[in-house]
ModelCIF file with pLDDT and N, C-alpha, C, O atoms, coordinates in Angstrom:
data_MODEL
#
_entry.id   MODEL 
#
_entity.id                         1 
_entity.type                       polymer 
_entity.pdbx_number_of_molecules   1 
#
_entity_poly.entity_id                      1 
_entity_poly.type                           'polypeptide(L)' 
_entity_poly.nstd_linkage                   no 
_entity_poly.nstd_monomer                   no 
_entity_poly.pdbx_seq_one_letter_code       
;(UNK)(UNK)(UNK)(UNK)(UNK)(UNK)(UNK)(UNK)(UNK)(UNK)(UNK)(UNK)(UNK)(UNK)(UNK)(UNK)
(UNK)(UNK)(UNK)(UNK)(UNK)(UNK)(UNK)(UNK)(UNK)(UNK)(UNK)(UNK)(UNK)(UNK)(UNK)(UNK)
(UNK)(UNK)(UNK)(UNK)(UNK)(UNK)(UNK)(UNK)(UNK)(UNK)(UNK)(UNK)(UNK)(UNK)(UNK)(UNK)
;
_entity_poly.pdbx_seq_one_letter_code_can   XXXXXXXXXXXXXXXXXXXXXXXXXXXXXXXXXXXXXXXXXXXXXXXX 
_entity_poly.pdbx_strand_id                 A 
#
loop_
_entity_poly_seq.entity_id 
_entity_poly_seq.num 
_entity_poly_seq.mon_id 
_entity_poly_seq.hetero 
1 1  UNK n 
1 2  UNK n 
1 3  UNK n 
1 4  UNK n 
1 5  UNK n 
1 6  UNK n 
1 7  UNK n 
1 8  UNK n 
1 9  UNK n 
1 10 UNK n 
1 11 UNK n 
1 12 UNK n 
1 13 UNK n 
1 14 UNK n 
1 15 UNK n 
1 16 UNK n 
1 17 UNK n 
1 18 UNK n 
1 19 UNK n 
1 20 UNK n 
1 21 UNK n 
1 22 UNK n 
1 23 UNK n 
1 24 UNK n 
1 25 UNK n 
1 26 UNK n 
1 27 UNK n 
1 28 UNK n 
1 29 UNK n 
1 30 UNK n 
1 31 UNK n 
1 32 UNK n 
1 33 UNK n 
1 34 UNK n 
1 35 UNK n 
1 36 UNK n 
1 37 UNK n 
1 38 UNK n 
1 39 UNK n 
1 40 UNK n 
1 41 UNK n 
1 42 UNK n 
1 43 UNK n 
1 44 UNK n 
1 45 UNK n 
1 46 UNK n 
1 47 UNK n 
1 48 UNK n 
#
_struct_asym.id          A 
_struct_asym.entity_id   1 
#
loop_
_ma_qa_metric.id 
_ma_qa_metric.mode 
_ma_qa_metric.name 
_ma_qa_metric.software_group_id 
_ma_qa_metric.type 
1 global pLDDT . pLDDT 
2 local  pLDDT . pLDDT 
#
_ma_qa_metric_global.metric_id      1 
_ma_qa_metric_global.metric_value   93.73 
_ma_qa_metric_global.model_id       1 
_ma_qa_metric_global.ordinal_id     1 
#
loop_
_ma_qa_metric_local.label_asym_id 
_ma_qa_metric_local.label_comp_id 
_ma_qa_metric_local.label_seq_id 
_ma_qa_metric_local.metric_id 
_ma_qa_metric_local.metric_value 
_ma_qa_metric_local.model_id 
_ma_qa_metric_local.ordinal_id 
A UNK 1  2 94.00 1 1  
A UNK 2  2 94.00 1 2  
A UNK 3  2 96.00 1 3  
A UNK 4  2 96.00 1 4  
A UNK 5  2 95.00 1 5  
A UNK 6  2 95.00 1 6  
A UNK 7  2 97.00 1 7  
A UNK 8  2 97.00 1 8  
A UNK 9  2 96.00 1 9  
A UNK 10 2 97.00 1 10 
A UNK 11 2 97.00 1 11 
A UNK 12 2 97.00 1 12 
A UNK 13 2 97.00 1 13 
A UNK 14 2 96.00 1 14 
A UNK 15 2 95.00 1 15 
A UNK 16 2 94.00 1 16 
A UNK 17 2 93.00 1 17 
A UNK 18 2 92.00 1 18 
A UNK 19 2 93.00 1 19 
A UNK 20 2 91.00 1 20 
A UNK 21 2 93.00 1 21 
A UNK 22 2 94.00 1 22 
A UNK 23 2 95.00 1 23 
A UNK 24 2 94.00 1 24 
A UNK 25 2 93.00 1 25 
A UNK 26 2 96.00 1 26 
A UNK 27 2 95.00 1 27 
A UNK 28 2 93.00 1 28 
A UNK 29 2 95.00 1 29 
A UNK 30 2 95.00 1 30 
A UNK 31 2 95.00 1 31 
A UNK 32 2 94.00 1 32 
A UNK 33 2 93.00 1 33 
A UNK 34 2 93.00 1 34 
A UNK 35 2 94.00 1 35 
A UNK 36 2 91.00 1 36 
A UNK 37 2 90.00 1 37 
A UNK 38 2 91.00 1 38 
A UNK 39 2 88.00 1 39 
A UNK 40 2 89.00 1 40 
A UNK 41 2 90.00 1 41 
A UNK 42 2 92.00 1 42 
A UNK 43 2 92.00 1 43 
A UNK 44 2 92.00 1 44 
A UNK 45 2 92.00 1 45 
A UNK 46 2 94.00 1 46 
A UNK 47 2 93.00 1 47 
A UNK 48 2 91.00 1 48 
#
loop_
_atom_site.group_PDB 
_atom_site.id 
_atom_site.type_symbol 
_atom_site.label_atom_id 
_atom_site.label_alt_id 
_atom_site.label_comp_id 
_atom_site.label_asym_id 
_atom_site.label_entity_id 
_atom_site.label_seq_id 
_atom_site.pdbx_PDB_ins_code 
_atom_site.Cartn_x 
_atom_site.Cartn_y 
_atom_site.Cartn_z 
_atom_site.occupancy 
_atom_site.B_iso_or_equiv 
_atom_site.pdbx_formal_charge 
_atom_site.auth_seq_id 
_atom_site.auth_comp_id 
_atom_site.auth_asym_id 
_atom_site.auth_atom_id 
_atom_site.pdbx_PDB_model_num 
ATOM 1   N N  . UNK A 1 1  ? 16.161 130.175 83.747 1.00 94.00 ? 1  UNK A N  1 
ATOM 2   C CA . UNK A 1 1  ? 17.415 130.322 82.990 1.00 94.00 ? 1  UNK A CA 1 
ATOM 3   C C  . UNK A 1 1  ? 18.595 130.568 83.919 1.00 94.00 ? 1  UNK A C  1 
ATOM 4   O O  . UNK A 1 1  ? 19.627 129.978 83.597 1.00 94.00 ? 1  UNK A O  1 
ATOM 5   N N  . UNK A 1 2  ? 18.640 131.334 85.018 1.00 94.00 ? 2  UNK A N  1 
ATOM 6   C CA . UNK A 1 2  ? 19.517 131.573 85.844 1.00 94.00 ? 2  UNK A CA 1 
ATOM 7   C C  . UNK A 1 2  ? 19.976 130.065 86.650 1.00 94.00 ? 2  UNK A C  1 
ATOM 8   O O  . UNK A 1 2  ? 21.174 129.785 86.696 1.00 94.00 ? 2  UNK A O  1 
ATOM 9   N N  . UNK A 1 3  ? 19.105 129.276 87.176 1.00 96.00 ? 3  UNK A N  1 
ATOM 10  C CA . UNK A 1 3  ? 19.612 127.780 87.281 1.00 96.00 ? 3  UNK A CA 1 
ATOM 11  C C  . UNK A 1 3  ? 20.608 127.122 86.279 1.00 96.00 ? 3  UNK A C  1 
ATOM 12  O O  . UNK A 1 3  ? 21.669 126.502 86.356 1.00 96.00 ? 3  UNK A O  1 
ATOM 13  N N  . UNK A 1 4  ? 19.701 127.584 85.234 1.00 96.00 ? 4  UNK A N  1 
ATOM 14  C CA . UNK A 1 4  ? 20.292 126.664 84.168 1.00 96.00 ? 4  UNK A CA 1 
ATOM 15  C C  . UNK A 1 4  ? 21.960 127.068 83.775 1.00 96.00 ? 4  UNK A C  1 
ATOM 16  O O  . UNK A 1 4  ? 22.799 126.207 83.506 1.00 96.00 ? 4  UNK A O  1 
ATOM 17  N N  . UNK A 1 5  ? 22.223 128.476 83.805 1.00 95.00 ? 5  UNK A N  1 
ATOM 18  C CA . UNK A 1 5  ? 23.222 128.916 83.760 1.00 95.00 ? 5  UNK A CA 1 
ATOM 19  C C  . UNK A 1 5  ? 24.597 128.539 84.392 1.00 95.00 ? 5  UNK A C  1 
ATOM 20  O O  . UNK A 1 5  ? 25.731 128.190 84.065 1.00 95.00 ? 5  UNK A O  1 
ATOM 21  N N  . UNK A 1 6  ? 23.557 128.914 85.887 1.00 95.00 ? 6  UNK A N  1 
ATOM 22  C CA . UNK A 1 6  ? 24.400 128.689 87.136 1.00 95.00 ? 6  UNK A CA 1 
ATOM 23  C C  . UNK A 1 6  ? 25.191 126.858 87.038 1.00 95.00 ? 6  UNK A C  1 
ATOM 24  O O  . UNK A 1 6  ? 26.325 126.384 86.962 1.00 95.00 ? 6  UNK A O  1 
ATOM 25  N N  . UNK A 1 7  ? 24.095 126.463 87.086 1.00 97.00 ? 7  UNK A N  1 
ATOM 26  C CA . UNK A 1 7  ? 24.409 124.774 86.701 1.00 97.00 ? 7  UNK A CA 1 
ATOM 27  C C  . UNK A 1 7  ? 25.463 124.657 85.601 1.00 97.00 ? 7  UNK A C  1 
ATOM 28  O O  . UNK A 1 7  ? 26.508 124.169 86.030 1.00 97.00 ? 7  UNK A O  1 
ATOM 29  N N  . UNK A 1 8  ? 25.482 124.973 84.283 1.00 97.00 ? 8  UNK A N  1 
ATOM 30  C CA . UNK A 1 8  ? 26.591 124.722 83.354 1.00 97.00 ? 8  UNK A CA 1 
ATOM 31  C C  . UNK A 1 8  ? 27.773 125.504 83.501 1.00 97.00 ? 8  UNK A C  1 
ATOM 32  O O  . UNK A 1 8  ? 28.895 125.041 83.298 1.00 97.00 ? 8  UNK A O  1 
ATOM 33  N N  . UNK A 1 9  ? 27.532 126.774 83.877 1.00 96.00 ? 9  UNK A N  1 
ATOM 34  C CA . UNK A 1 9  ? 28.958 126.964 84.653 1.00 96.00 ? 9  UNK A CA 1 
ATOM 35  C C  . UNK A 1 9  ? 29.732 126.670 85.852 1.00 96.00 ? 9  UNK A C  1 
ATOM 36  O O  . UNK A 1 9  ? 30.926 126.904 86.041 1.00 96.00 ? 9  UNK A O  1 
ATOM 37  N N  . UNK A 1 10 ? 28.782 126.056 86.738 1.00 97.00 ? 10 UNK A N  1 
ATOM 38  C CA . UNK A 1 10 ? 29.623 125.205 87.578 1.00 97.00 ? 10 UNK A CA 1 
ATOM 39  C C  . UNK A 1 10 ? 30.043 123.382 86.661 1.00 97.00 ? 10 UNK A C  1 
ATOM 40  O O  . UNK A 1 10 ? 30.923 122.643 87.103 1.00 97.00 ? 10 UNK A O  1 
ATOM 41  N N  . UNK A 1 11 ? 29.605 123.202 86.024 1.00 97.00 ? 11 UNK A N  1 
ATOM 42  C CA . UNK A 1 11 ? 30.064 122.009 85.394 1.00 97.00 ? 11 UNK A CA 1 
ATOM 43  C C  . UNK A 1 11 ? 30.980 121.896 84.684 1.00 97.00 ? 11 UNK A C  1 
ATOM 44  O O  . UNK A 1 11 ? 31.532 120.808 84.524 1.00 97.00 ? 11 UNK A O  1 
ATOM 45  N N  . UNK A 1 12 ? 31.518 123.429 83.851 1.00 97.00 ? 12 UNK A N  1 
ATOM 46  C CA . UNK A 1 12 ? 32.209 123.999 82.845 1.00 97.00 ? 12 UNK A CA 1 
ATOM 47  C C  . UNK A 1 12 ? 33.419 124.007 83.859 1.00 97.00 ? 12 UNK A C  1 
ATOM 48  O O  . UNK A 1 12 ? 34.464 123.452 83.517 1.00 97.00 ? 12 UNK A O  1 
ATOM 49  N N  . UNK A 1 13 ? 33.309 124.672 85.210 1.00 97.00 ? 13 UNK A N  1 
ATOM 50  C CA . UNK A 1 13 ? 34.414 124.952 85.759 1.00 97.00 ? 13 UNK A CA 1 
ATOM 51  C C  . UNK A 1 13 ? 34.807 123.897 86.608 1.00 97.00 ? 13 UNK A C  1 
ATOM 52  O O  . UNK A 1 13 ? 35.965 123.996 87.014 1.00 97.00 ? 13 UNK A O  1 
ATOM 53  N N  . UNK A 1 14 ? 34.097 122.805 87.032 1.00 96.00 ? 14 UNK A N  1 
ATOM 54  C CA . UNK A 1 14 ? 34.487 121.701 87.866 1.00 96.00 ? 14 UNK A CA 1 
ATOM 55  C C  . UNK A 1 14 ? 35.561 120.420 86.451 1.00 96.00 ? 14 UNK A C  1 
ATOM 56  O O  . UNK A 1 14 ? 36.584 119.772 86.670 1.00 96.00 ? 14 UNK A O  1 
ATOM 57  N N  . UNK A 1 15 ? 34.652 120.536 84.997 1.00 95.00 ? 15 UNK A N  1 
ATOM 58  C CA . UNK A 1 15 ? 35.291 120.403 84.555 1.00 95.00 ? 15 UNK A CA 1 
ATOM 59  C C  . UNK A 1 15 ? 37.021 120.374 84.005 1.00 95.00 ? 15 UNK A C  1 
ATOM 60  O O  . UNK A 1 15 ? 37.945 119.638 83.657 1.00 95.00 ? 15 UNK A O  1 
ATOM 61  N N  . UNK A 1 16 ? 36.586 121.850 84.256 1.00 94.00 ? 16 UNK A N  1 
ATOM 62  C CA . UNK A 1 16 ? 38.221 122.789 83.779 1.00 94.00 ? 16 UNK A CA 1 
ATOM 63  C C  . UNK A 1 16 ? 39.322 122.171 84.647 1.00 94.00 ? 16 UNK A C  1 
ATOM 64  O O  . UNK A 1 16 ? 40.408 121.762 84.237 1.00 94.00 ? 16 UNK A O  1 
ATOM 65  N N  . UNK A 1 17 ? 38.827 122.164 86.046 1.00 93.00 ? 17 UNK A N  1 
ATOM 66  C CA . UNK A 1 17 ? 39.356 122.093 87.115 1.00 93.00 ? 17 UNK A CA 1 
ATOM 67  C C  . UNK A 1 17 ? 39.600 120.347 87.336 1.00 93.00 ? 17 UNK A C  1 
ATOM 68  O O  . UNK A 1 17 ? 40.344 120.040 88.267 1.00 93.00 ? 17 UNK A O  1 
ATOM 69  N N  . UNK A 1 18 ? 39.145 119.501 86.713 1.00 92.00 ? 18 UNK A N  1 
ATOM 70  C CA . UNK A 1 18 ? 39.001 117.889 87.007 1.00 92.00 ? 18 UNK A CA 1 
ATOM 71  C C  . UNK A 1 18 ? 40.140 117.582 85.844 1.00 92.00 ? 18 UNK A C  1 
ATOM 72  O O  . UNK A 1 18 ? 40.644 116.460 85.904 1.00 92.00 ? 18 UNK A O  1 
ATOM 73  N N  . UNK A 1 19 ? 40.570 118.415 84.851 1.00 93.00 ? 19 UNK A N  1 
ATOM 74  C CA . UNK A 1 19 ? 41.487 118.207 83.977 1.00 93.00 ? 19 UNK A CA 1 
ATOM 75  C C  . UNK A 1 19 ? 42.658 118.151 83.932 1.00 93.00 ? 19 UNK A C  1 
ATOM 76  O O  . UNK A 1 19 ? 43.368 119.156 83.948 1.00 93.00 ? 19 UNK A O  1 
ATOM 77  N N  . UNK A 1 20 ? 43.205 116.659 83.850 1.00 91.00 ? 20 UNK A N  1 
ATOM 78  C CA . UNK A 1 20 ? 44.847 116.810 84.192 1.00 91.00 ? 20 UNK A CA 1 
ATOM 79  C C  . UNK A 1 20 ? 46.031 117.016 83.837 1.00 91.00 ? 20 UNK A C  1 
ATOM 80  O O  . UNK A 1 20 ? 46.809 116.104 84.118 1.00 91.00 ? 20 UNK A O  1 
ATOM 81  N N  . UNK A 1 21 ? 46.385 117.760 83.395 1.00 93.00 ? 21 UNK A N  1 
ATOM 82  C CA . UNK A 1 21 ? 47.099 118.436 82.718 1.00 93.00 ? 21 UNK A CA 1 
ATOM 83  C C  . UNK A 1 21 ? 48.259 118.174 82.036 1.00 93.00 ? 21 UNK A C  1 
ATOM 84  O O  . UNK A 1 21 ? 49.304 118.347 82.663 1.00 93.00 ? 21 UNK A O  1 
ATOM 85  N N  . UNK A 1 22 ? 48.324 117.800 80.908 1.00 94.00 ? 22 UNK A N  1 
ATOM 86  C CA . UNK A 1 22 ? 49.114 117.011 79.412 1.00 94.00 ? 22 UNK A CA 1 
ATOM 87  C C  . UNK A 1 22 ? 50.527 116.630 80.238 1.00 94.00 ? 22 UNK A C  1 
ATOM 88  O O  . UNK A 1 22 ? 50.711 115.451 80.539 1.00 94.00 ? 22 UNK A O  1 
ATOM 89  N N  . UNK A 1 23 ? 51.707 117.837 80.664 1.00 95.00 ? 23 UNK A N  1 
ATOM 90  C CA . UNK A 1 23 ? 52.598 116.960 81.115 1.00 95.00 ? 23 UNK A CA 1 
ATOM 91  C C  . UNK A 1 23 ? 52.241 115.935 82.123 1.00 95.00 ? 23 UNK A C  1 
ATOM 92  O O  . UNK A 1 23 ? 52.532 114.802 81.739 1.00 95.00 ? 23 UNK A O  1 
ATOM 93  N N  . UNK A 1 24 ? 51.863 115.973 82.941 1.00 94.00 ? 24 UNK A N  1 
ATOM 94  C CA . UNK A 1 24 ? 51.483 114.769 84.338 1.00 94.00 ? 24 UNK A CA 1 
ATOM 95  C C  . UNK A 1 24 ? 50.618 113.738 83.290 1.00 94.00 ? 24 UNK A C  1 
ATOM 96  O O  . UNK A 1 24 ? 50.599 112.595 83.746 1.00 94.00 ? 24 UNK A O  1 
ATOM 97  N N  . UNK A 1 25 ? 50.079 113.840 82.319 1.00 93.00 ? 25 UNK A N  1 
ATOM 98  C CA . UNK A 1 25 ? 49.666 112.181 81.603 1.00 93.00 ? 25 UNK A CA 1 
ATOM 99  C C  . UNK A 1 25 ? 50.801 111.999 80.766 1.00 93.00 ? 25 UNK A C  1 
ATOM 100 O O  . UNK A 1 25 ? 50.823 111.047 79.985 1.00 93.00 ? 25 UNK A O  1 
ATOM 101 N N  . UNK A 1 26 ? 51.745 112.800 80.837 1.00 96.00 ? 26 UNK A N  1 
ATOM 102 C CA . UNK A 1 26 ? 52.723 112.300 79.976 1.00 96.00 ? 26 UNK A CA 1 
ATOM 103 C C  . UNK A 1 26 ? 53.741 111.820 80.584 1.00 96.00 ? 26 UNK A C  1 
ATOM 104 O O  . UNK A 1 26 ? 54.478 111.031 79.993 1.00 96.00 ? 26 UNK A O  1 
ATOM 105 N N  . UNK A 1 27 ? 54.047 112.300 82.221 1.00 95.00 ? 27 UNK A N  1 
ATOM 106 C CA . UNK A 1 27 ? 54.937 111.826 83.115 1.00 95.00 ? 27 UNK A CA 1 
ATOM 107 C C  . UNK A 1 27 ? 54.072 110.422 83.646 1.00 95.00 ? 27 UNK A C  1 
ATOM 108 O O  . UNK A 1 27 ? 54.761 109.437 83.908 1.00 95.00 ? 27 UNK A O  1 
ATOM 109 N N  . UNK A 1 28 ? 52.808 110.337 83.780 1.00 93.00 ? 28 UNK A N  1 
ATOM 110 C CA . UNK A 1 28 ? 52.452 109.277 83.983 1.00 93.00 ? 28 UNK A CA 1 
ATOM 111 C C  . UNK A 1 28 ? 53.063 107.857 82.410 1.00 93.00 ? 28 UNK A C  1 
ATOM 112 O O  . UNK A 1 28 ? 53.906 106.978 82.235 1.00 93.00 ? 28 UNK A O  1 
ATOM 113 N N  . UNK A 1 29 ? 52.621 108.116 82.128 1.00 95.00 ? 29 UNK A N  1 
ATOM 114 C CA . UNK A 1 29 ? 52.984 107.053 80.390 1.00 95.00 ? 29 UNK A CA 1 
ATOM 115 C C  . UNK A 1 29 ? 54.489 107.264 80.565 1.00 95.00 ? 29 UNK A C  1 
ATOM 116 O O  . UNK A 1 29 ? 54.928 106.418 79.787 1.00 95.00 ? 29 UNK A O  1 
ATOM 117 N N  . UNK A 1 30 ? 55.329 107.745 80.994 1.00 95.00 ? 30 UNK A N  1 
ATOM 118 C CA . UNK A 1 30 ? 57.096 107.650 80.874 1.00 95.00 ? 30 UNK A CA 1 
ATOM 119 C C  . UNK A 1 30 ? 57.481 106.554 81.968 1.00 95.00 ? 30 UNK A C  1 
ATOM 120 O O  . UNK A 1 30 ? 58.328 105.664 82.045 1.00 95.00 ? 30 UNK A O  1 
ATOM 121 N N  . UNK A 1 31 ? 56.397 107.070 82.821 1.00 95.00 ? 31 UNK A N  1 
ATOM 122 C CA . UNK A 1 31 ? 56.709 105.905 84.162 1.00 95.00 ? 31 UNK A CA 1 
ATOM 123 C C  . UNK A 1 31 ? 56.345 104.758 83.632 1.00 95.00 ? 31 UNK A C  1 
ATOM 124 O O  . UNK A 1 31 ? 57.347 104.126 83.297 1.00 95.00 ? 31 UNK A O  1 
ATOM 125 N N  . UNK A 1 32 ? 55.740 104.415 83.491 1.00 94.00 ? 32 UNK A N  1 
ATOM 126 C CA . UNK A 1 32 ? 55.261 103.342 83.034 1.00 94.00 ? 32 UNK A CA 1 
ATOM 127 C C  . UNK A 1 32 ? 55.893 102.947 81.544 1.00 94.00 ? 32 UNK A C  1 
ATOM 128 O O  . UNK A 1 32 ? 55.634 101.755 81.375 1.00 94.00 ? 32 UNK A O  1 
ATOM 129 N N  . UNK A 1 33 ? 56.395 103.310 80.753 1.00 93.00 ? 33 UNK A N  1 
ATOM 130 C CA . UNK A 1 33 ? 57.022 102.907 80.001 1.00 93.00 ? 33 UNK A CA 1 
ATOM 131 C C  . UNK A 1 33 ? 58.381 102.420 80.662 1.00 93.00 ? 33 UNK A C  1 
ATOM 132 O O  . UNK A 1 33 ? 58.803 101.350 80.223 1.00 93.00 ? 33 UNK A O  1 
ATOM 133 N N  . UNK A 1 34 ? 59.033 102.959 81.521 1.00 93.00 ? 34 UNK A N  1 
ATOM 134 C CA . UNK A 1 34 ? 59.961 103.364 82.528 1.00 93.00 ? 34 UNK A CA 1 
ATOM 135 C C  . UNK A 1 34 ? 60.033 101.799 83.060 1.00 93.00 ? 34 UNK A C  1 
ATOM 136 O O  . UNK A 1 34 ? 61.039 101.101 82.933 1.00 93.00 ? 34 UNK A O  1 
ATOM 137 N N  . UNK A 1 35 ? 58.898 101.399 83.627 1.00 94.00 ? 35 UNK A N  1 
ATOM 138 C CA . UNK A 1 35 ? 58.961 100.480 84.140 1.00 94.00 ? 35 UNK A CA 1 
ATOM 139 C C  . UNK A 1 35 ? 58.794 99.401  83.538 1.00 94.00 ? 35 UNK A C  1 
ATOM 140 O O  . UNK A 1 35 ? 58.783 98.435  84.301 1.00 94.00 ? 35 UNK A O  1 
ATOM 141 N N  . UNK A 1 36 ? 58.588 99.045  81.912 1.00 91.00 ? 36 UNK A N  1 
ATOM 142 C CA . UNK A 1 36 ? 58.378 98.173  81.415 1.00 91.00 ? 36 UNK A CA 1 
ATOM 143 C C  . UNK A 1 36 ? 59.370 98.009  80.392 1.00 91.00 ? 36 UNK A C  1 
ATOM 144 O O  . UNK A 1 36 ? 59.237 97.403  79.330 1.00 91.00 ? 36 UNK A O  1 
ATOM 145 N N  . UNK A 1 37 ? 60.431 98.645  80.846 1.00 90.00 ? 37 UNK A N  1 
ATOM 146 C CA . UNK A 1 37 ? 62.130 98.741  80.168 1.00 90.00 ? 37 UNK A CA 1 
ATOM 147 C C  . UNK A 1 37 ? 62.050 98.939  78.982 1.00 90.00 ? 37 UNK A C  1 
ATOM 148 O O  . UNK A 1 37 ? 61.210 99.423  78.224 1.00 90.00 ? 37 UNK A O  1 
ATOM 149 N N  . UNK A 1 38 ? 63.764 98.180  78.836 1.00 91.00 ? 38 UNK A N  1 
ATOM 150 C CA . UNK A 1 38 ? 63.746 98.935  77.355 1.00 91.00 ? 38 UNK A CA 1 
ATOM 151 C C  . UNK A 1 38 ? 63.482 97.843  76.723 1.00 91.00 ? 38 UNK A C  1 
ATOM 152 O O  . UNK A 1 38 ? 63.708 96.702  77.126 1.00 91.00 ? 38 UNK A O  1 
ATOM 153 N N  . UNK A 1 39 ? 62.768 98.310  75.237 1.00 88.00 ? 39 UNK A N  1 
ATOM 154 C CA . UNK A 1 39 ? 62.754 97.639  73.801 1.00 88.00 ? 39 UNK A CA 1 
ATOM 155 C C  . UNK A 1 39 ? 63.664 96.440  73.964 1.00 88.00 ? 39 UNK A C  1 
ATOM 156 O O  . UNK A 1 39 ? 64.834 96.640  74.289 1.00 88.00 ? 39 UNK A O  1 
ATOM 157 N N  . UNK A 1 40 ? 63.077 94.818  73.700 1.00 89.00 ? 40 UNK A N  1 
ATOM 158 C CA . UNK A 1 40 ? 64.456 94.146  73.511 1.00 89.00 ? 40 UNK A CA 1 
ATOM 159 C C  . UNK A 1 40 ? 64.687 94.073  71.773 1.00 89.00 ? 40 UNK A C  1 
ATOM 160 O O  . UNK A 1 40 ? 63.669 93.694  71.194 1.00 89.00 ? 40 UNK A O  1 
ATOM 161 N N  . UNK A 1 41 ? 65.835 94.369  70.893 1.00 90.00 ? 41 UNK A N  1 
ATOM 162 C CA . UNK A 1 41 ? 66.041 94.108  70.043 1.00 90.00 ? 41 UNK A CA 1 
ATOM 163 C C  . UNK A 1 41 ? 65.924 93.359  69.342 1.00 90.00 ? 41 UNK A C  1 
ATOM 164 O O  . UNK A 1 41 ? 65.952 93.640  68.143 1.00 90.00 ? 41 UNK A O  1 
ATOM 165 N N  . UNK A 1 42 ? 65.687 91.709  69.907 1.00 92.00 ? 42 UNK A N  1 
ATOM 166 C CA . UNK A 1 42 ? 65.784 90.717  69.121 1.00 92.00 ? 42 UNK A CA 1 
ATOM 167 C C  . UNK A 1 42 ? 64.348 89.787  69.234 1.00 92.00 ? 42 UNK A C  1 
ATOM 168 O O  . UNK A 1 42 ? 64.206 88.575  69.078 1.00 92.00 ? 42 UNK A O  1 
ATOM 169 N N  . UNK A 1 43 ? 63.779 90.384  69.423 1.00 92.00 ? 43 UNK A N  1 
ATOM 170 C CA . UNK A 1 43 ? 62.257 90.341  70.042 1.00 92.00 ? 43 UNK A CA 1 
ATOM 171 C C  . UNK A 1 43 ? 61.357 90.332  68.257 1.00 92.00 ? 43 UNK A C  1 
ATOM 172 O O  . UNK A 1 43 ? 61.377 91.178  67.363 1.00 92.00 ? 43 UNK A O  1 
ATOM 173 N N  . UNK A 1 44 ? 60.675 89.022  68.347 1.00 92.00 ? 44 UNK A N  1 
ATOM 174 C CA . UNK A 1 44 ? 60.451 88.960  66.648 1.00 92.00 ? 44 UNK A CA 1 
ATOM 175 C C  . UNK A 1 44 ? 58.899 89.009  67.071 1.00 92.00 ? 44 UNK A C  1 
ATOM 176 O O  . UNK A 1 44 ? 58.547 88.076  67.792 1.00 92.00 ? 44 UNK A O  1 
ATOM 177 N N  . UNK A 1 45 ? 58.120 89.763  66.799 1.00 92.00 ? 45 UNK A N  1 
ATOM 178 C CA . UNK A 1 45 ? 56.377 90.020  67.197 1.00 92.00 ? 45 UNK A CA 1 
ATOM 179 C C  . UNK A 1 45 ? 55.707 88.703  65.822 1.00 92.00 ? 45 UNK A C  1 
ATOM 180 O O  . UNK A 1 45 ? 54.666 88.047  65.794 1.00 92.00 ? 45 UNK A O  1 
ATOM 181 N N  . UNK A 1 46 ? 56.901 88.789  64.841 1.00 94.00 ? 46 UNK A N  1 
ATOM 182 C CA . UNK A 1 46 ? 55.624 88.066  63.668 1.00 94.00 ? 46 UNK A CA 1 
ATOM 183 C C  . UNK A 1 46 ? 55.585 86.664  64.344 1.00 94.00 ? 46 UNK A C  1 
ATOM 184 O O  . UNK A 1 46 ? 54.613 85.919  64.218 1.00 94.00 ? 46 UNK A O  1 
ATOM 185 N N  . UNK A 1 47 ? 56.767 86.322  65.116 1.00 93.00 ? 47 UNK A N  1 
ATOM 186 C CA . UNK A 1 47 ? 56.942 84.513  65.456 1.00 93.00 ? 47 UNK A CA 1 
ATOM 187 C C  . UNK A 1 47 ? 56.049 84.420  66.638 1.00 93.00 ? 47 UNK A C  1 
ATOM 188 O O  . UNK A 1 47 ? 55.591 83.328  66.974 1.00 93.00 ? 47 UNK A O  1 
ATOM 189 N N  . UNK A 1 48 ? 55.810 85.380  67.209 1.00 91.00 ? 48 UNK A N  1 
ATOM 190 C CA . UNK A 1 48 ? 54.887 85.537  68.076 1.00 91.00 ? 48 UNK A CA 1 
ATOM 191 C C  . UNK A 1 48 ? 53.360 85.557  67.953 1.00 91.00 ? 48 UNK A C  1 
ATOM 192 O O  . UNK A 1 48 ? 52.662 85.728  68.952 1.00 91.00 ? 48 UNK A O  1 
#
């Protein structure tokens, strides 16, 4: 049991730690929206 322990709390915390944290995926997705400009207005998706 002490393996077993040891093992899921290092997985729990490599986890915790591998997690990237909401603003930086959200500054990631701005960039990238960022870079794929703005909205064109006259842009018809149904004729498309």
């Amino acid at each position: 049991k002490t393996e077993a322990v040891r093992s899921a709390l290092q997985a729990a915390i490599a986890s915790v730690k591998d997690r990237v944290p909401l603003h930086q995926r959200l500054e990631a997705a701005q960039a990238l929206a960022d870079k794929v400009g703005p909205v064109d207005p006259d842009y018809d998706a149904k004729a498309d």
